[in-house]
PDB file of N, CA and C in Angstrom:
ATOM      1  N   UNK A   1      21.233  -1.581   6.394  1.00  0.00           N
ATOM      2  CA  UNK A   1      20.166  -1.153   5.501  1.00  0.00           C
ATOM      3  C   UNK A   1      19.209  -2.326   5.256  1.00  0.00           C
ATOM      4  N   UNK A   2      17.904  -2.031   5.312  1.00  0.00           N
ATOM      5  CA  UNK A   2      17.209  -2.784   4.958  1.00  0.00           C
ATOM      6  C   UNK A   2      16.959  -3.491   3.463  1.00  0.00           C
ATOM      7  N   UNK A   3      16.849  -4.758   2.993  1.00  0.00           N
ATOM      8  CA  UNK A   3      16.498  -5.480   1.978  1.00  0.00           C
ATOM      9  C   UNK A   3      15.446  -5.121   1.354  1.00  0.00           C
ATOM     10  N   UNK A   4      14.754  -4.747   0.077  1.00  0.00           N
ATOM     11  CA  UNK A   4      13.727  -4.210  -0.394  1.00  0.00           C
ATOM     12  C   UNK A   4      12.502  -5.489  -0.238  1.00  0.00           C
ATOM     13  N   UNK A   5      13.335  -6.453  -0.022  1.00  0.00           N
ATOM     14  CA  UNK A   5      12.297  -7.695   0.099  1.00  0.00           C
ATOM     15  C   UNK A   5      11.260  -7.696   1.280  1.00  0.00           C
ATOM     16  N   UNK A   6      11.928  -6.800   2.722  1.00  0.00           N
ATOM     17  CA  UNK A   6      10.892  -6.682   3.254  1.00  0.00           C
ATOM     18  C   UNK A   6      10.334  -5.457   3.891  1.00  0.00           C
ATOM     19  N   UNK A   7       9.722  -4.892   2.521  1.00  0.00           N
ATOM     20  CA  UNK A   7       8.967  -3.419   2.373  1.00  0.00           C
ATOM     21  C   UNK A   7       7.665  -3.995   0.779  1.00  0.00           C
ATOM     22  N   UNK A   8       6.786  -3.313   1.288  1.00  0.00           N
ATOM     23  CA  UNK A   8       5.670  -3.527   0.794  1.00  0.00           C
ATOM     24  C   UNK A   8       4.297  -2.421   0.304  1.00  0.00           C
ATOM     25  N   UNK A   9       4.102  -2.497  -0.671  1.00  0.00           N
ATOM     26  CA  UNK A   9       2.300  -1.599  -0.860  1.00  0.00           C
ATOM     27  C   UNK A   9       1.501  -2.378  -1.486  1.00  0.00           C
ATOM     28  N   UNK A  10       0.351  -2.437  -0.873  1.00  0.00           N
ATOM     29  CA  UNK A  10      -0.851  -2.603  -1.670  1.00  0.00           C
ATOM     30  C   UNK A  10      -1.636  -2.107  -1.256  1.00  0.00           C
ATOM     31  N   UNK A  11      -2.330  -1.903  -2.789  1.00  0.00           N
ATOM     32  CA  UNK A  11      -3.731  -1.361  -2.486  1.00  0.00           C
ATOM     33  C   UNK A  11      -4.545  -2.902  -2.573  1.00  0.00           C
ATOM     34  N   UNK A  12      -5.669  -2.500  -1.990  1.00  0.00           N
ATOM     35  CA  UNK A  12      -6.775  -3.538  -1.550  1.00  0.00           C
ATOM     36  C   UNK A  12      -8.193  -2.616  -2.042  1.00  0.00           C
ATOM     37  N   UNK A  13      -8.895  -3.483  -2.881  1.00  0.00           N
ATOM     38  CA  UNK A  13      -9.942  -2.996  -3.179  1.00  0.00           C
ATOM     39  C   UNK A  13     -11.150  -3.499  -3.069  1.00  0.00           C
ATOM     40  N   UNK A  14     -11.787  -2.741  -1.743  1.00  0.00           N
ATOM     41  CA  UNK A  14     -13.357  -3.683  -1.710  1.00  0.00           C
ATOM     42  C   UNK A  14     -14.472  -2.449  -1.326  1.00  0.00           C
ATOM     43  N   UNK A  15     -15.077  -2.205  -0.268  1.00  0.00           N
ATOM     44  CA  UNK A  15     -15.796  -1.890  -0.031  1.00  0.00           C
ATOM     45  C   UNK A  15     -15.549   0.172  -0.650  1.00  0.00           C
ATOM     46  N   UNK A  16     -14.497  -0.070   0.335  1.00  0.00           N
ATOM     47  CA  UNK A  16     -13.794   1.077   0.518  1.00  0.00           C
ATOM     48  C   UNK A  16     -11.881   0.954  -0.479  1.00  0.00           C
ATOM     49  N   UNK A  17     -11.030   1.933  -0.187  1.00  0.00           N
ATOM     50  CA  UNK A  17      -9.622   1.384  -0.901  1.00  0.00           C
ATOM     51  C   UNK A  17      -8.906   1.825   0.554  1.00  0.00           C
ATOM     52  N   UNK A  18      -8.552   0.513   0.375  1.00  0.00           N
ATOM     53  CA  UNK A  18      -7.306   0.590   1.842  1.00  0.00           C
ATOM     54  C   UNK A  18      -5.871   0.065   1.473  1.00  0.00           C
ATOM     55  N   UNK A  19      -4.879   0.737   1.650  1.00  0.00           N
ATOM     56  CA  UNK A  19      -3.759   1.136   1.494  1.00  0.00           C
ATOM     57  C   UNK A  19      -2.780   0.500   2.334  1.00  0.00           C
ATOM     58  N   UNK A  20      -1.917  -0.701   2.540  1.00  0.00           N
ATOM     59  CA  UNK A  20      -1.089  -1.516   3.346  1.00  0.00           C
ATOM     60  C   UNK A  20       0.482  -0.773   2.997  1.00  0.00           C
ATOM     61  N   UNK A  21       1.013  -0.804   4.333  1.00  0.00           N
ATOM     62  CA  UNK A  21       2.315  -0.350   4.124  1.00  0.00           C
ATOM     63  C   UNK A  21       2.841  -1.300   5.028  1.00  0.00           C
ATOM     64  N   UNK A  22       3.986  -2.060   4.876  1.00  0.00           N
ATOM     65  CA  UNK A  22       4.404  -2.505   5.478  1.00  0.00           C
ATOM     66  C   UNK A  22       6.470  -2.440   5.316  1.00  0.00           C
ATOM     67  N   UNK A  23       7.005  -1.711   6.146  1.00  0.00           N
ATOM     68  CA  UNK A  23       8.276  -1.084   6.352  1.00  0.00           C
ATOM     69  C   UNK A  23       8.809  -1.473   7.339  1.00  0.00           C
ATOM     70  N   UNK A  24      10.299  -2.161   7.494  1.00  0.00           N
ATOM     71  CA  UNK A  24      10.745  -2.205   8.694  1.00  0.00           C
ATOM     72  C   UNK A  24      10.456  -2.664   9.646  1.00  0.00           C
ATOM     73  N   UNK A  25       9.818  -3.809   9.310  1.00  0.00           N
ATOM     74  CA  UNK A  25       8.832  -4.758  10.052  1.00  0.00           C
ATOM     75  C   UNK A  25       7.904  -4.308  10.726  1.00  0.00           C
ATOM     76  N   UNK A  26       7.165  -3.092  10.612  1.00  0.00           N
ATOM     77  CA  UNK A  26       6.082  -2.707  10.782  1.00  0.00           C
ATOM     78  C   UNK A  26       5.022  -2.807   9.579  1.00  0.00           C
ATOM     79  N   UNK A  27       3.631  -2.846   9.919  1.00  0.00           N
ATOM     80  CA  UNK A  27       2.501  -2.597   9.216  1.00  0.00           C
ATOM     81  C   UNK A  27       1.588  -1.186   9.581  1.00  0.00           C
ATOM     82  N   UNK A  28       1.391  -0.835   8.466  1.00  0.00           N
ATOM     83  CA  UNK A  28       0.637   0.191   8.645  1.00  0.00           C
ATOM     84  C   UNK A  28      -0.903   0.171   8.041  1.00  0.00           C
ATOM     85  N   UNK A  29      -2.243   0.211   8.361  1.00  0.00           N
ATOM     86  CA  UNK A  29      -3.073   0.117   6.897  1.00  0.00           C
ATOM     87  C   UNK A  29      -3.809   1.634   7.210  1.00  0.00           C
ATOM     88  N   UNK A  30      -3.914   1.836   6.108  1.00  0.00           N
ATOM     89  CA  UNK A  30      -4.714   3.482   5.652  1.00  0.00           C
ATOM     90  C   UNK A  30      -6.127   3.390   5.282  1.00  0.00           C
ATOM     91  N   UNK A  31      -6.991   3.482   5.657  1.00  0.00           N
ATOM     92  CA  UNK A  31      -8.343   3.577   5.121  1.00  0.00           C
ATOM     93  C   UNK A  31      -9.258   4.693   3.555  1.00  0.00           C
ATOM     94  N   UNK A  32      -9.214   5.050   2.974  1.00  0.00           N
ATOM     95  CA  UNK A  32      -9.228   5.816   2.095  1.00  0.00           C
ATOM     96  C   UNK A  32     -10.689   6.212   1.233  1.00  0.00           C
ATOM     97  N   UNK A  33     -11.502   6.792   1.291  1.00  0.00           N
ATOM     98  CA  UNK A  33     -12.913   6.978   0.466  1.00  0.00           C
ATOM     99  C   UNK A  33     -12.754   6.829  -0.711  1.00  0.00           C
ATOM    100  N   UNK A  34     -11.466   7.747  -1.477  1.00  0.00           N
ATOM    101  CA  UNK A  34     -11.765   8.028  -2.661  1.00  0.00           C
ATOM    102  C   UNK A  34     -10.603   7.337  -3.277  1.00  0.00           C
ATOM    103  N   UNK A  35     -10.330   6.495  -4.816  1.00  0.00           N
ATOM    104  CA  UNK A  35      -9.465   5.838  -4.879  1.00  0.00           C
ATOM    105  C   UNK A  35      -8.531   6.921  -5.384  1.00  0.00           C
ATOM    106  N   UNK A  36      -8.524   7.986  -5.860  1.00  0.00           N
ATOM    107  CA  UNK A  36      -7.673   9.248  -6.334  1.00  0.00           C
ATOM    108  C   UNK A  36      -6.420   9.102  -5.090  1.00  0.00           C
ATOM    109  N   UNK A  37      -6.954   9.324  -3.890  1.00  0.00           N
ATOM    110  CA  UNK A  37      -6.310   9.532  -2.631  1.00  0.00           C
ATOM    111  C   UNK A  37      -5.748   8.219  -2.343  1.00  0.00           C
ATOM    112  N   UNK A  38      -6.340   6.947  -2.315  1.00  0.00           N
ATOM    113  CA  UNK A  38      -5.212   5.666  -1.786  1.00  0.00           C
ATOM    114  C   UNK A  38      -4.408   5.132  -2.943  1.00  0.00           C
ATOM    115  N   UNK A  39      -4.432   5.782  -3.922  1.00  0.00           N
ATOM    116  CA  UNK A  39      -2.891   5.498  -5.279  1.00  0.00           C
ATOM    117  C   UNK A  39      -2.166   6.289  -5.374  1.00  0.00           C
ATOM    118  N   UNK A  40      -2.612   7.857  -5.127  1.00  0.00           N
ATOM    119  CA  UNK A  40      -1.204   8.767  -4.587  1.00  0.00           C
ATOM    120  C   UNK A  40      -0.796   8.524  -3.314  1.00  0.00           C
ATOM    121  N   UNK A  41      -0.909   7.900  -2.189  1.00  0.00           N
ATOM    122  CA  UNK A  41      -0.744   7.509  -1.024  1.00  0.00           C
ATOM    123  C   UNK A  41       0.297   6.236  -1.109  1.00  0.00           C
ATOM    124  N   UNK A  42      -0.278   5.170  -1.887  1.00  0.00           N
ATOM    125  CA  UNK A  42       0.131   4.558  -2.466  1.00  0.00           C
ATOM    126  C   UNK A  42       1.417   4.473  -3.331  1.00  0.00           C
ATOM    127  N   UNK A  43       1.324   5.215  -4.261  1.00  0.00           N
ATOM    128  CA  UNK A  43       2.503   5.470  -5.269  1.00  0.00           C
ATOM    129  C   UNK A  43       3.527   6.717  -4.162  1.00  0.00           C
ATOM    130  N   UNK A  44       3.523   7.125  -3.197  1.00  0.00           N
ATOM    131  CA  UNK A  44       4.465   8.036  -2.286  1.00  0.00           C
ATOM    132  C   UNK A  44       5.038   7.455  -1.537  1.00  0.00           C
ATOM    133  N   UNK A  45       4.337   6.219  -1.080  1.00  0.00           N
ATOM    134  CA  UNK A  45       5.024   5.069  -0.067  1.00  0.00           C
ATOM    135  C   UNK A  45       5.665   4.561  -0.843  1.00  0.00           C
ATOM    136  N   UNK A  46       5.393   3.920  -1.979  1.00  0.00           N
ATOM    137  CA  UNK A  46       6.126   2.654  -3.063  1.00  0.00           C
ATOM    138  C   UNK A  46       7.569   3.425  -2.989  1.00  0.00           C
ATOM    139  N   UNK A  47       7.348   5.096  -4.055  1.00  0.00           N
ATOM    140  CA  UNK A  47       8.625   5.370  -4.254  1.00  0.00           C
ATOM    141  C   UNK A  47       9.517   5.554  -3.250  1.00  0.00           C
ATOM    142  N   UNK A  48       9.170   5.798  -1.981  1.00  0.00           N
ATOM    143  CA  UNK A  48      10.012   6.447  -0.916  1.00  0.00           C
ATOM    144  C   UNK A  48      10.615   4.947  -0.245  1.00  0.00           C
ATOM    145  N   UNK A  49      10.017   3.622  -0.040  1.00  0.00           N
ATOM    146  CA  UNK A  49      10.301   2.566   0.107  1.00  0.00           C
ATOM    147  C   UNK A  49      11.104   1.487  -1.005  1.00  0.00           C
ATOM    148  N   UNK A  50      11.309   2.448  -2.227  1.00  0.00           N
ATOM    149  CA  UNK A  50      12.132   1.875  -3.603  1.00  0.00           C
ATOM    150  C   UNK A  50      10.908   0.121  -4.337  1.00  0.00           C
ATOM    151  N   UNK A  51       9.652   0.267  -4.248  1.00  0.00           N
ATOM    152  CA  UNK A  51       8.855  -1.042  -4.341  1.00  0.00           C
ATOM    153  C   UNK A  51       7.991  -0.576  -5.519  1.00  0.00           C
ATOM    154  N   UNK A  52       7.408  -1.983  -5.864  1.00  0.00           N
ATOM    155  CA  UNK A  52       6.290  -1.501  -7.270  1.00  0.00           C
ATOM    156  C   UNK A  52       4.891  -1.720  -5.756  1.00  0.00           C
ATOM    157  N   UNK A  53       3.681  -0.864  -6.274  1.00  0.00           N
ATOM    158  CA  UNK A  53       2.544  -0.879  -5.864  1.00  0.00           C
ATOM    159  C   UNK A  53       1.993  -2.171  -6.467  1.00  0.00           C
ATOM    160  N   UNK A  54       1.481  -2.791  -5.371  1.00  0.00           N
ATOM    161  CA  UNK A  54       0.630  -4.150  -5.578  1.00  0.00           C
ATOM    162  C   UNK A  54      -0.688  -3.997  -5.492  1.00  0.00           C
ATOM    163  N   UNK A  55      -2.143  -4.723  -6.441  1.00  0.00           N
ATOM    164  CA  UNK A  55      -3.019  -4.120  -6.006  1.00  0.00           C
ATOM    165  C   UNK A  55      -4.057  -5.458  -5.968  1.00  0.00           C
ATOM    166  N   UNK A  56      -4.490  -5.271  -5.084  1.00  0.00           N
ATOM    167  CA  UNK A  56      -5.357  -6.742  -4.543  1.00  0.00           C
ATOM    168  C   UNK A  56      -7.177  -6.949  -4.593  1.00  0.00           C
ATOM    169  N   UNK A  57      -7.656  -7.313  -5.274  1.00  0.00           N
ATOM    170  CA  UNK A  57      -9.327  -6.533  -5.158  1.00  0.00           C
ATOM    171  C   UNK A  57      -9.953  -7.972  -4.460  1.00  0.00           C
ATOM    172  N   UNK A  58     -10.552  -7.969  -3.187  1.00  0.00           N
ATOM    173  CA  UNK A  58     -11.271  -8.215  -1.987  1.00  0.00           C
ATOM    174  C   UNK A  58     -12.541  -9.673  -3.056  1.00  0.00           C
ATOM    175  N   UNK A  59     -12.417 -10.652  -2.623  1.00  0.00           N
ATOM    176  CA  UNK A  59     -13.774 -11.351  -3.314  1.00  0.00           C
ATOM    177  C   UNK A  59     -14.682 -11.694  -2.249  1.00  0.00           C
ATOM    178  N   UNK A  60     -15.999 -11.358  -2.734  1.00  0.00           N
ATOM    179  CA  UNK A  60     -16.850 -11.607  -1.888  1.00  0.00           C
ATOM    180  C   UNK A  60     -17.367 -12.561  -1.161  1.00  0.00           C
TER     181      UNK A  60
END
């Protein structure tokens, strides 16, 4: 079984909200328009991966 240490979410907030998953030593990133859609995206990965949502906002 995998260690929760290496499973991951964040949201990233800049232009757009993009959504990082990173599971099982894979990465995944999600692109998202509306932020409604990349925090339930977000919060479905966290719980199903047992993690808190991290959220990162982009500086210019």
């Amino acid at each position: 079984m995998e260690s929760p240490e290496q499973h991951a979410v964040k949201i990233i907030r800049d232009k757009k909200w993009t959504v990082r998953v990173t599971a099982y030593g894979n990465t995944l990133t999600v692109p998202f328009e509306a932020e409604g859609h990349a925090r339930s995206y977000a919060d479905g990965q966290a719980f199903r991966l047992g993690v808190e949502v991290a959220e990162r906002k982009k500086s210019a």
